[in-house]
Protein backbone atom coordinates (compact mmCIF):
# COMPACT_ATOMS: atom_id res chain seq x y z
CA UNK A 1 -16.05 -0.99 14.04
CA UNK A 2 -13.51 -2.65 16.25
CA UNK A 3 -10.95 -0.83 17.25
CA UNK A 4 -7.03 -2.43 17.47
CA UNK A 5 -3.72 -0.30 19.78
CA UNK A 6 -1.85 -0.34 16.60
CA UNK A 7 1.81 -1.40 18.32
CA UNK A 8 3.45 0.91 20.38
CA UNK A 9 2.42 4.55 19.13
CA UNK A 10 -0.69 3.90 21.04
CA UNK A 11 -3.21 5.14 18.05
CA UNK A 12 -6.08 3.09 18.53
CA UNK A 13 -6.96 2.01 14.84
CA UNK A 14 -10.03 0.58 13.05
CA UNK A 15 -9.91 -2.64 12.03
CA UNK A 16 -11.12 -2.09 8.88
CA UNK A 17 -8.88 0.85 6.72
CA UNK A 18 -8.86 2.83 3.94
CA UNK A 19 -6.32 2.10 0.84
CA UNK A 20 -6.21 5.39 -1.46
CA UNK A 21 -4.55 3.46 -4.53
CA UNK A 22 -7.87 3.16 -6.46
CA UNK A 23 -9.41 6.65 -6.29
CA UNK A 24 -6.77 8.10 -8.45
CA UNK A 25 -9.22 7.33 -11.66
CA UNK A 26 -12.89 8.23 -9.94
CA UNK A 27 -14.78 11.20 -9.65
CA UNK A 28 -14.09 13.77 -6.76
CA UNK A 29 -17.80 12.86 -5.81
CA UNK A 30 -17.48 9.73 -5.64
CA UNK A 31 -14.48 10.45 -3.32
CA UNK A 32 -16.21 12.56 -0.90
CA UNK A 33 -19.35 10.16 -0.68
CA UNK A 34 -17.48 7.58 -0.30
CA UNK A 35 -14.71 8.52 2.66
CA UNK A 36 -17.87 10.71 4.41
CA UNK A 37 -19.63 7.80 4.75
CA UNK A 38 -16.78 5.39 5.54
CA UNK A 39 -15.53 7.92 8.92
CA UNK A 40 -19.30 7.75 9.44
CA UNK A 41 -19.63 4.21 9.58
CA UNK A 42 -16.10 3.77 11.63
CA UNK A 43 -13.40 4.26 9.27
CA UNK A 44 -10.07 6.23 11.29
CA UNK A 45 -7.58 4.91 9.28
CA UNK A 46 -6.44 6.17 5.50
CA UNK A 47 -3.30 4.97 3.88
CA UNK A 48 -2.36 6.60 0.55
CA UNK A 49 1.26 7.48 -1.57
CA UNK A 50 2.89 10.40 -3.45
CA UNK A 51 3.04 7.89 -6.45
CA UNK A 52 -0.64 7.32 -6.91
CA UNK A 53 -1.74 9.80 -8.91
CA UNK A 54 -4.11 12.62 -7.23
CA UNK A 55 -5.04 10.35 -4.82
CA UNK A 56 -3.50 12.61 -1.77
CA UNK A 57 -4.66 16.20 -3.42
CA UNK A 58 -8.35 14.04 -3.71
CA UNK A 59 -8.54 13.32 -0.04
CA UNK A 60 -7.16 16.34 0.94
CA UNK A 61 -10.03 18.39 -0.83
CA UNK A 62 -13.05 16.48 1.07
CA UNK A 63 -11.42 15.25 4.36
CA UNK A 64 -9.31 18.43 5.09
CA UNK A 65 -12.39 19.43 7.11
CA UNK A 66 -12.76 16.10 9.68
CA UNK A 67 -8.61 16.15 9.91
CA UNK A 68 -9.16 15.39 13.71
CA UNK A 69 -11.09 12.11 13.12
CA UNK A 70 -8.81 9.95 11.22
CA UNK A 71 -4.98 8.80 10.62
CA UNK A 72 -3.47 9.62 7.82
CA UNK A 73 -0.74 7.16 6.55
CA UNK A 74 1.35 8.20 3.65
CA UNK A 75 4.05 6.36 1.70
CA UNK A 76 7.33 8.19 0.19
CA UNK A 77 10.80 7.11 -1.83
CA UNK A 78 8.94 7.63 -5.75
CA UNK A 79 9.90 11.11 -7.10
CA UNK A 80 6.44 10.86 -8.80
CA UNK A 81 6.72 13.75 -10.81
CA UNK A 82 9.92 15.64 -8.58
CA UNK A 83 12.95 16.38 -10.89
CA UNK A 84 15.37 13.39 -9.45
CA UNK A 85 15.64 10.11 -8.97
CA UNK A 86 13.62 7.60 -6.42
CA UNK A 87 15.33 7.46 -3.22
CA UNK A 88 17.27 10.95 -3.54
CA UNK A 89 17.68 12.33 0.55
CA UNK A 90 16.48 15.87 -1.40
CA UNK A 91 14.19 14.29 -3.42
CA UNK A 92 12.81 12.22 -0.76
CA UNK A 93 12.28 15.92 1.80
CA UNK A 94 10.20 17.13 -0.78
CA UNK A 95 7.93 14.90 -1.84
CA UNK A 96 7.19 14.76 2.19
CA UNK A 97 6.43 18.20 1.74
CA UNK A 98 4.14 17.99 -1.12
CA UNK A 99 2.07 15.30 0.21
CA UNK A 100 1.54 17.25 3.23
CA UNK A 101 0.18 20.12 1.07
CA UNK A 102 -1.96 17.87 -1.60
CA UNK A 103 -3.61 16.36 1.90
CA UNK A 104 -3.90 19.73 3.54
CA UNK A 105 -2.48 19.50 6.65
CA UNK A 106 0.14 20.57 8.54
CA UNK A 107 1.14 16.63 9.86
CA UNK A 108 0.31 12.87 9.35
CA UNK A 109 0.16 10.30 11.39
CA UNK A 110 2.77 7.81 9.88
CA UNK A 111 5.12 8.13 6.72
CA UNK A 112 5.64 4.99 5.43
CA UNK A 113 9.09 4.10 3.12
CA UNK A 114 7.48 2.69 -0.01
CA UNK A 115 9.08 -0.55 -0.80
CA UNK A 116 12.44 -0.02 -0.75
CA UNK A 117 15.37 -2.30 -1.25
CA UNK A 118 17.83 -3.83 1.77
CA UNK A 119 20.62 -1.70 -0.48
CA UNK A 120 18.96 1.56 -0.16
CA UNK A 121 18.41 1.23 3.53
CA UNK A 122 21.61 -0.22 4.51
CA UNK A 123 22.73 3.55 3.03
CA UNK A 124 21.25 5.01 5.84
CA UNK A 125 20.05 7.93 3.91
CA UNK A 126 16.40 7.45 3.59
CA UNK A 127 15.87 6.77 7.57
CA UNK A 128 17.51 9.98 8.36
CA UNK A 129 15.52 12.11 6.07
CA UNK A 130 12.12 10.10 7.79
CA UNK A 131 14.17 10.60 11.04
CA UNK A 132 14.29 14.30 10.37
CA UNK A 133 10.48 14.75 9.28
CA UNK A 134 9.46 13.09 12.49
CA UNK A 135 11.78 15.57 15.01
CA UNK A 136 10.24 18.72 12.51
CA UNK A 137 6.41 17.20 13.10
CA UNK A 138 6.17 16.65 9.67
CA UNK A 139 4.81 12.89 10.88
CA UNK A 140 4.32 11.28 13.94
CA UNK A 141 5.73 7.86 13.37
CA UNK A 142 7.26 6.80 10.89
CA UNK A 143 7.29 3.21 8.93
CA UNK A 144 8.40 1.02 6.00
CA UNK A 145 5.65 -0.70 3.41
CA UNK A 146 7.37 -3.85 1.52
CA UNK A 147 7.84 -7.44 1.23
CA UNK A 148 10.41 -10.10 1.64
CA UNK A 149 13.77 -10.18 3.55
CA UNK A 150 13.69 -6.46 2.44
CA UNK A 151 10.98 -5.72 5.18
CA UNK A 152 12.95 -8.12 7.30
CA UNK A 153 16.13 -6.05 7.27
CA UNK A 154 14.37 -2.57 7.65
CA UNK A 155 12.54 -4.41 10.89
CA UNK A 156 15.82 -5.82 12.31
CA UNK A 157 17.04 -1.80 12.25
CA UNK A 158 14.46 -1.14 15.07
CA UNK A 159 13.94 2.19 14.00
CA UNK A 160 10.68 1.58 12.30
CA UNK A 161 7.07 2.07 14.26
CA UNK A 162 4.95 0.72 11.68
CA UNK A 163 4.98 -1.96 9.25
CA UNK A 164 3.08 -2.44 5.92
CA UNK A 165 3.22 -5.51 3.78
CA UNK A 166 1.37 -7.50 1.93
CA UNK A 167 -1.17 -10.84 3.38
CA UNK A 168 -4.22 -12.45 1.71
CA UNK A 169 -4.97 -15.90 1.56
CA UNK A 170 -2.47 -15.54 -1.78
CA UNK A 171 0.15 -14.55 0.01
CA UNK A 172 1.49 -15.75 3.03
CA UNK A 173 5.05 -15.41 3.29
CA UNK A 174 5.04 -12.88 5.70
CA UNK A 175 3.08 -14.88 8.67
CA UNK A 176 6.63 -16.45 9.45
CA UNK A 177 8.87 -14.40 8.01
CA UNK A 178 8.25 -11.15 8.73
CA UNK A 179 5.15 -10.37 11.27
CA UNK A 180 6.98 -12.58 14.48
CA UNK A 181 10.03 -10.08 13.98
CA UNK A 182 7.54 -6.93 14.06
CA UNK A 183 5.86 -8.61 17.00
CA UNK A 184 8.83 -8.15 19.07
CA UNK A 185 8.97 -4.94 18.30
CA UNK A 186 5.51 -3.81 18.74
CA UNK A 187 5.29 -2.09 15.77
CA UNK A 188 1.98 -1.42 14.52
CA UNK A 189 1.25 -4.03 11.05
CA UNK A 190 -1.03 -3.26 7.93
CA UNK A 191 -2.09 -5.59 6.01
CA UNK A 192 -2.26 -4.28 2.38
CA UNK A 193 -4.43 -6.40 -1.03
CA UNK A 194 -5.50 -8.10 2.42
CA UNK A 195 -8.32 -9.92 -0.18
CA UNK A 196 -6.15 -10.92 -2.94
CA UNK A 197 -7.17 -8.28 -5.33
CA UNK A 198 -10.32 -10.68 -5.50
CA UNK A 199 -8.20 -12.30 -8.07
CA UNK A 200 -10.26 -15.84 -8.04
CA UNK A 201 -13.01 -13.97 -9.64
CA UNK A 202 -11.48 -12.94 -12.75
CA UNK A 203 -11.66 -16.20 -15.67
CA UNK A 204 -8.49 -15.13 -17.38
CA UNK A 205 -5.98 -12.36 -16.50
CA UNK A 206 -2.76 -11.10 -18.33
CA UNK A 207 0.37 -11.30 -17.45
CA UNK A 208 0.43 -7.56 -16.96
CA UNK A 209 -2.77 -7.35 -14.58
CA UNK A 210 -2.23 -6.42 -10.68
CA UNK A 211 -3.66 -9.47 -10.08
CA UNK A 212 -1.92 -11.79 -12.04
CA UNK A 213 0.79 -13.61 -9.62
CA UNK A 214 -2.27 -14.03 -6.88
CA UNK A 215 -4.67 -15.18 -9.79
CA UNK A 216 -2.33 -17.81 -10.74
CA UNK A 217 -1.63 -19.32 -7.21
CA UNK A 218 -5.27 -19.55 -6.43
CA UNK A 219 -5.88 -21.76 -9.35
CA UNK A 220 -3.28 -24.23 -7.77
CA UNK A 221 -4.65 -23.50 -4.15
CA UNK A 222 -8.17 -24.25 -5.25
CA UNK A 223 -9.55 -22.79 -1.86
CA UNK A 224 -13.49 -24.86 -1.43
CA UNK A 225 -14.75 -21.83 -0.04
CA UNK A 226 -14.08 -19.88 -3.50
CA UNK A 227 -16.74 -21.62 -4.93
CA UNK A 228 -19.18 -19.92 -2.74
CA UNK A 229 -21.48 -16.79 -3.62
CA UNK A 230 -18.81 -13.87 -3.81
CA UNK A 231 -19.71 -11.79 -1.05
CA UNK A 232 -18.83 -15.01 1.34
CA UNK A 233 -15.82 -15.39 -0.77
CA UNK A 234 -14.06 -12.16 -0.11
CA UNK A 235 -15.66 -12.62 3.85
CA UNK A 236 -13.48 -15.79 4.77
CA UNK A 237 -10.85 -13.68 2.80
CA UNK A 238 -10.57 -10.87 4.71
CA UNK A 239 -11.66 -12.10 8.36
CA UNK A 240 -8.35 -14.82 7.61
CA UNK A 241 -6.19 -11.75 6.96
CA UNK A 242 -7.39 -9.91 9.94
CA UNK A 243 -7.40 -13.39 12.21
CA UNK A 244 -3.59 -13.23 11.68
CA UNK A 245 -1.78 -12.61 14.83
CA UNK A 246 -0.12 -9.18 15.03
CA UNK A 247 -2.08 -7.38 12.24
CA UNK A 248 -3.70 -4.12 13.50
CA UNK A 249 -5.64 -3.34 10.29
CA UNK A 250 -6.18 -4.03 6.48
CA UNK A 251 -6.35 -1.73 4.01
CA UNK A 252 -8.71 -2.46 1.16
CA UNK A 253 -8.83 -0.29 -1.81
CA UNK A 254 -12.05 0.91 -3.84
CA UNK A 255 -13.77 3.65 -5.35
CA UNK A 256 -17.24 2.46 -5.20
CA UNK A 257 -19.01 4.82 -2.44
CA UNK A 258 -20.71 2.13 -0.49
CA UNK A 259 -17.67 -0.91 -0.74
CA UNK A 260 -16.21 0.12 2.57
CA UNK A 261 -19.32 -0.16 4.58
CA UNK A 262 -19.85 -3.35 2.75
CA UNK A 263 -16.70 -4.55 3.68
CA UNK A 264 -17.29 -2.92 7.35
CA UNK A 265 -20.54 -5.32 7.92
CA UNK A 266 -18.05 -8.43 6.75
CA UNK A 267 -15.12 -7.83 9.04
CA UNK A 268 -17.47 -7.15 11.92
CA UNK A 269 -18.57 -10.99 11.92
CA UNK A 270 -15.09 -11.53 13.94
CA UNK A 271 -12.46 -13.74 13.59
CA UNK A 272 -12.52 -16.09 11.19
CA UNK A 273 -13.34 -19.93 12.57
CA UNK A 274 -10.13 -21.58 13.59
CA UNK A 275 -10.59 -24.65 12.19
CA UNK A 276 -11.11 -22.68 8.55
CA UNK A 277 -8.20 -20.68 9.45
CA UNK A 278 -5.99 -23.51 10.00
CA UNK A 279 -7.18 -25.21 6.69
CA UNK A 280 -6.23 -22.10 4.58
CA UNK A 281 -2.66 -22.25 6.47
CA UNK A 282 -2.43 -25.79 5.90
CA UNK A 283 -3.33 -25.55 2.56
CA UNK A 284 -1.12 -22.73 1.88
CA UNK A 285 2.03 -25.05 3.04
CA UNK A 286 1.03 -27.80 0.87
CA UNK A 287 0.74 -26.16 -2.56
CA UNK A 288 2.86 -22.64 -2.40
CA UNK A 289 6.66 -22.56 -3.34
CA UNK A 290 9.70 -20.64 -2.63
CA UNK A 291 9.01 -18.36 -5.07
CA UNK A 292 5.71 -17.53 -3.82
CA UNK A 293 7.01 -14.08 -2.06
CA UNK A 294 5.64 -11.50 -1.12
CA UNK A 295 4.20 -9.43 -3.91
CA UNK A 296 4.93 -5.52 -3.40
């Protein structure tokens, strides 16, 4: 697995990373089959939440052990269960503190603010309580995860290391609006849903599906290479998201125990063509709108 300087905290990360949304709902063995075998195969990265569900306590219990060979990314701003509302300086501290206990350890690598709105930050609050964690060692580095001139504000602060949004041939806003500004900055970038939520695969979806907003573009996009066998589908989908310039690694989510490898043996092809690159880009100018944002 290639391995990417993720921006200027000098981590070097894998290409390929882990997204911790979808375990929530599987089986604790499935979890530890499936994250054993992923650090075995080159996984070092693992991004996860307080908000989803036991998803931190779940890789706490059968990675607490290997602590040394991967990051560990969290996201925080949801009280998720904490008496008080999202976004609370108090409430914020101790949801910090709990994920560090549900993942069993004593530090992670970056905290992440988890979509949060230009308003909130420009309060000043939030930063200081990630500001704080980072001078106790409660986190190395810390970062903000969210779309749209949101992400562009809390990247114009330059007090952010680390950058997560979304990118997927679905969703391209942030090539030109967000990733040149974290460029100059050297911050390191995730690419999160960095294959759409293989939304082209689904005949129908309702209005209330994850999917939904990405489903809906790709039937006006009409990619050609869509039509091809689905493995090579979600191959030109990923390798365009991690062709980008400036992204470090993509997080793809799953709870099957031998996706990431799968996914591994894709990304490791390389870089997507340029030519095909270009034609997604071009594509992507010709059919999306203004209201094709950035989906958090």
């Amino acid at each position: 697995m290639e391995l990417r300087t993720y921006g200027n905290t000098g981590m070097k990360v894998s290409t390929l990373g882990f997204g911790g949304s979808e375990i929530r709902d599987a089986s604790k063995t499935d979890v530890e089959k499936l994250l054993n075998r992923a650090l075995d195969a080159g996984l070092n990265m693992i991004d996860t939440a307080e908000c989803y569900g036991d998803s931190e306590e779940k890789i706490g219990d059968v990675l607490a052990h290997r602590r040394d060979e991967y990051y560990l990314f969290t996201k925080c701003g949801h009280a998720a269960g904490v008496n008080g509302p999202d976004w609370d300086a108090k409430v914020l501290e101790q949801t910090i503190d709990r994920s560090l206990k549900r993942l069993k350890t004593d530090y992670v690598d970056v905290v992440h603010l988890h979509s949060c709105s230009e308003e909130v930050l420009r309060q000043g609050d939030v930063i200081e309580v990630l500001q704080r964690a980072k001078e106790a060692g409660k986190t190395r580095f810390i970062g903000y995860s969210g779309d749209t001139t949101d992400a562009l504000y809390a990247i114009r602060t330059g007090v952010f290391d680390s950058l997560e949004t979304s990118l997927n041939i679905a969703d391209q806003e942030a090539i030109e609006l967000t990733l040149p500004e974290a460029r100059k900055r050297n911050m390191g970038i995730i690419a999160k849903r960095p294959i759409a939520n293989v939304a082209w695969m689904y005949d129908t979806v309702t209005e209330d599906n994850y999917a939904y907003d990405y489903w809906k573009r790709l039937n006006e996009l009409k990619y050609d290479f869509l039509t091809e066998e689905s493995q090579r589908a979600v191959e030109f989908a990923l390798r365009f998201t991690l062709s980008t310039e400036g992204v470090h690694t993509a997080i793809v989510g799953t709870a099957k125990p031998d996706r990431w490898k799968q996914n591994a043996d894709l990304v490791a092809k390389g870089p997507l063509e340029q030519e095909l690159y270009d034609a997604i880009r071009e594509r992507w100018r010709k059919v999306s709108r203004t209201d094709w944002t950035g989906c958090i």
